[in-house]
Protein backbone atom coordinates (compact mmCIF):
# COMPACT_ATOMS: atom_id res chain seq x y z
CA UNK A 1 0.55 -34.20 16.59
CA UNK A 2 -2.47 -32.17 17.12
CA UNK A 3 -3.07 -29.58 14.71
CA UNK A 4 -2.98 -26.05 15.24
CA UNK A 5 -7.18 -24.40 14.70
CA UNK A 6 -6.76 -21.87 11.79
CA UNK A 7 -7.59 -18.65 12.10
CA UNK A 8 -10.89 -16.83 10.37
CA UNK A 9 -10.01 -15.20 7.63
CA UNK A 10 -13.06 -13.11 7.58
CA UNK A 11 -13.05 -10.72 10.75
CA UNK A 12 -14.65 -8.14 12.65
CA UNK A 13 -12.86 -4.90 14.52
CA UNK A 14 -12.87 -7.03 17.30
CA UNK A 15 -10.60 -10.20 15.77
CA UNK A 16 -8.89 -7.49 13.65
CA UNK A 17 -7.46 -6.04 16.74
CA UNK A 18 -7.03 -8.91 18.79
CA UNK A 19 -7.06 -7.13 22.06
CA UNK A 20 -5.33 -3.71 21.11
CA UNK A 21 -8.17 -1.85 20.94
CA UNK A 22 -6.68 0.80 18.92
CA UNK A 23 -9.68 1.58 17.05
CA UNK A 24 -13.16 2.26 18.38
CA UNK A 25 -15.35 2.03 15.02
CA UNK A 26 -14.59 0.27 11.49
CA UNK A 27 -14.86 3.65 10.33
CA UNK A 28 -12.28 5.31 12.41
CA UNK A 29 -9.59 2.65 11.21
CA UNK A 30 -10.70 3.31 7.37
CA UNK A 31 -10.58 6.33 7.88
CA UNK A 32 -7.01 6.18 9.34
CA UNK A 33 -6.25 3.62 6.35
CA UNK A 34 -7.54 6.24 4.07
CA UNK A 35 -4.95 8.99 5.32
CA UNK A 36 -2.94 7.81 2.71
CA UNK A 37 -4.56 8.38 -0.35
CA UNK A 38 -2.04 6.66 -2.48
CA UNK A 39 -3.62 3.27 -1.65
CA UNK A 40 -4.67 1.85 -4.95
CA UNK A 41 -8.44 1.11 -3.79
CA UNK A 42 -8.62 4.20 -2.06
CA UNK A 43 -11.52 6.03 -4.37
CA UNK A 44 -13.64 2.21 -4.40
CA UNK A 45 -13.31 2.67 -0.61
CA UNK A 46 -13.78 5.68 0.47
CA UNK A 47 -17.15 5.39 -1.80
CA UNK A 48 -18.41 1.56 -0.04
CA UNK A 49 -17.63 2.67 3.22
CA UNK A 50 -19.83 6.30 2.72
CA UNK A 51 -22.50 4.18 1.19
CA UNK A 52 -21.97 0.81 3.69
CA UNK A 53 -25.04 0.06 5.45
CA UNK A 54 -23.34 -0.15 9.09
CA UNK A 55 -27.23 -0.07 10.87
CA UNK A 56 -27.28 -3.59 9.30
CA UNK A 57 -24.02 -5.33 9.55
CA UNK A 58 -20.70 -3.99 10.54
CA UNK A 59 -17.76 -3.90 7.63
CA UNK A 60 -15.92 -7.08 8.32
CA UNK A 61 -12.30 -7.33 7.53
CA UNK A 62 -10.59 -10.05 4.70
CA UNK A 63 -6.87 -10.64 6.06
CA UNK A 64 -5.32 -12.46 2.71
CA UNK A 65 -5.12 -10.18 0.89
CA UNK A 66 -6.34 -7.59 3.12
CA UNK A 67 -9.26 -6.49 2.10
CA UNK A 68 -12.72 -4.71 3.59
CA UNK A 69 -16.59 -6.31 3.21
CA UNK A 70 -19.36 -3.50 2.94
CA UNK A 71 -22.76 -3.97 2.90
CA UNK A 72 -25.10 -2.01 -0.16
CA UNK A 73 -28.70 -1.74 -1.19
CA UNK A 74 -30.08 -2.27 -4.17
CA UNK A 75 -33.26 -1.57 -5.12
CA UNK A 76 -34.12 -5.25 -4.90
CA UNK A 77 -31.58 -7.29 -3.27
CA UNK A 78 -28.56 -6.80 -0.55
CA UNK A 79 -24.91 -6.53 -2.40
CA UNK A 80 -21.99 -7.60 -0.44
CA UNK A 81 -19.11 -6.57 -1.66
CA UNK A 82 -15.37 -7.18 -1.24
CA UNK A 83 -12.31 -4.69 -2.06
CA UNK A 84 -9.05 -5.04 -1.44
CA UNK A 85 -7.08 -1.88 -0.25
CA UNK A 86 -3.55 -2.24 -1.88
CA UNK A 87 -3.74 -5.12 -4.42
CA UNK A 88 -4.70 -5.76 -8.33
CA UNK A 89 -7.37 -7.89 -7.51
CA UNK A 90 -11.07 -7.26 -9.10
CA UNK A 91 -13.97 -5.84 -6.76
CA UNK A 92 -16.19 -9.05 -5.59
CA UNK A 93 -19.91 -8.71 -5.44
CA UNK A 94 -22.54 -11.15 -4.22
CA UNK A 95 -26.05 -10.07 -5.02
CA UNK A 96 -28.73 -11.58 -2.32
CA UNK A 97 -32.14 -11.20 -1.24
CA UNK A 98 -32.97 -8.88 1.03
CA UNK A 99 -35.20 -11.16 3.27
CA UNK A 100 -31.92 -14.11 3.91
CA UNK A 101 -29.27 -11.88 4.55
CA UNK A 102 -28.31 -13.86 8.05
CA UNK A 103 -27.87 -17.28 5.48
CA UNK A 104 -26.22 -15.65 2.31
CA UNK A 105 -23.23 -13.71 4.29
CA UNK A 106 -22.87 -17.85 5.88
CA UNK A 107 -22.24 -18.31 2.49
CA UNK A 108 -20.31 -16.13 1.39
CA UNK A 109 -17.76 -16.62 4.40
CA UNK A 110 -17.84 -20.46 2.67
CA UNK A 111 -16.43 -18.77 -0.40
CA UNK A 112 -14.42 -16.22 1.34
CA UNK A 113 -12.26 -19.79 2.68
CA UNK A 114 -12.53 -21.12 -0.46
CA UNK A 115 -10.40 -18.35 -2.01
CA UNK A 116 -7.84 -18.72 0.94
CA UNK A 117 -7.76 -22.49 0.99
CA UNK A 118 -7.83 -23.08 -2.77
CA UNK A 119 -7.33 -19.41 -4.68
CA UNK A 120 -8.98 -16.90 -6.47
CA UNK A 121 -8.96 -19.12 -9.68
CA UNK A 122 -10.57 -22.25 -8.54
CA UNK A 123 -13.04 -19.89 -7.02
CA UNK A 124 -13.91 -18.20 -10.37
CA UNK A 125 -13.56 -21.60 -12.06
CA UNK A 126 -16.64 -22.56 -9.74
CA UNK A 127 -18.34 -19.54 -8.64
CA UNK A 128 -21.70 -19.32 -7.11
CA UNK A 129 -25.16 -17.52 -8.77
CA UNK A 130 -25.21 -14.35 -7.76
CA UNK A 131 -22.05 -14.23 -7.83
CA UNK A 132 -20.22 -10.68 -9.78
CA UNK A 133 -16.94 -8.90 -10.61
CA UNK A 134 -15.92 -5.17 -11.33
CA UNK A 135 -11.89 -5.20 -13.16
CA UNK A 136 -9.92 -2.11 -12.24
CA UNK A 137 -8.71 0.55 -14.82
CA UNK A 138 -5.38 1.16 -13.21
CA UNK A 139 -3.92 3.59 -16.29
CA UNK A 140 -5.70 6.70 -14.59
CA UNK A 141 -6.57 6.45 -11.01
CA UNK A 142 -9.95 9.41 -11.59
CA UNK A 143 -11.41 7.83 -15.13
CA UNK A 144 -11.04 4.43 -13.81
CA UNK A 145 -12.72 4.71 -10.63
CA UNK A 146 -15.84 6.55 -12.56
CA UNK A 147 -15.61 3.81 -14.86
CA UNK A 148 -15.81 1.53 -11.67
CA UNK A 149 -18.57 3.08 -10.21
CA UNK A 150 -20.66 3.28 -13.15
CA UNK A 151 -20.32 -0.59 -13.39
CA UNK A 152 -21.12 -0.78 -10.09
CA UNK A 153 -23.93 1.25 -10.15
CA UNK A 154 -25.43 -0.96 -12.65
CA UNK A 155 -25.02 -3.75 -10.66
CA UNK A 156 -26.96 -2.44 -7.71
CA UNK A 157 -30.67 -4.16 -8.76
């Protein structure tokens, strides 16, 4: 019995789509995600994706759970970052230097399977330097995404 490749479970548009090229930009399809405003990331979102550095690297798509990777400066180093759209999971940052950014998001896609293959806890239990999470205020949608952002603000060295 020969077994079956996996698929990636870190995409672009492209592998998102898989042929149906419904969309002609990441940011058309978040934007079409974003219609509906009662997604529960859709403040953390809308803010990484006006603030994604899409010259650089194109926002790449996490299937399980679904969730989006943007791309932020700092004033010293390149953040990563990973947000779910529609689950309670905390925002994932990965703080790397600006000049090995090709390396670091090799990396992180090592993680990024890690949390599929073995979870979200193992991961933590054994996560990487430069490694950085932002919890969620869920008990009001407005004070808890300012309270996000100001943590995440912080973070951006």
């Amino acid at each position: 019995m020969g077994s079956k490749p996996t698929k990636p479970n870190i995409v672009d548009l492209t592998d998102l789509q898989e042929g149906n090229n419904l969309y002609h930009s990441e940011d058309e399809l978040i934007i079409e995600i974003l219609k509906d405003e009662s997604v529960k990331h859709y403040r953390q979102i809308k803010y990484l994706l006006n603030h994604h550095l899409s010259n650089i690297l194109k926002i790449r798509f996490i299937l399980s759970p679904f969730s989006f990777v943007f791309l932020l400066k700092g004033v010293e180093k390149y953040h990563i970052i990973a947000e779910t759209l529609n689950t309670e999971e905390a925002t994932y940052i990965w703080h790397i230097d600006k000049d090995n950014l090709n390396e670091r998001l090799n990396s992180i896609n090592k993680d990024l399977n890690i949390i599929r293959n073995k979870g979200r806890q193992f991961f933590i239990e054994h996560q990487p330097e430069n490694f950085d999470r932002i919890f969620h205020d869920y008990s009001d949608d407005k004070k808890g995404f300012i309270t996000w952002k100001g943590q995440l603000e912080e973070r951006l060295l």
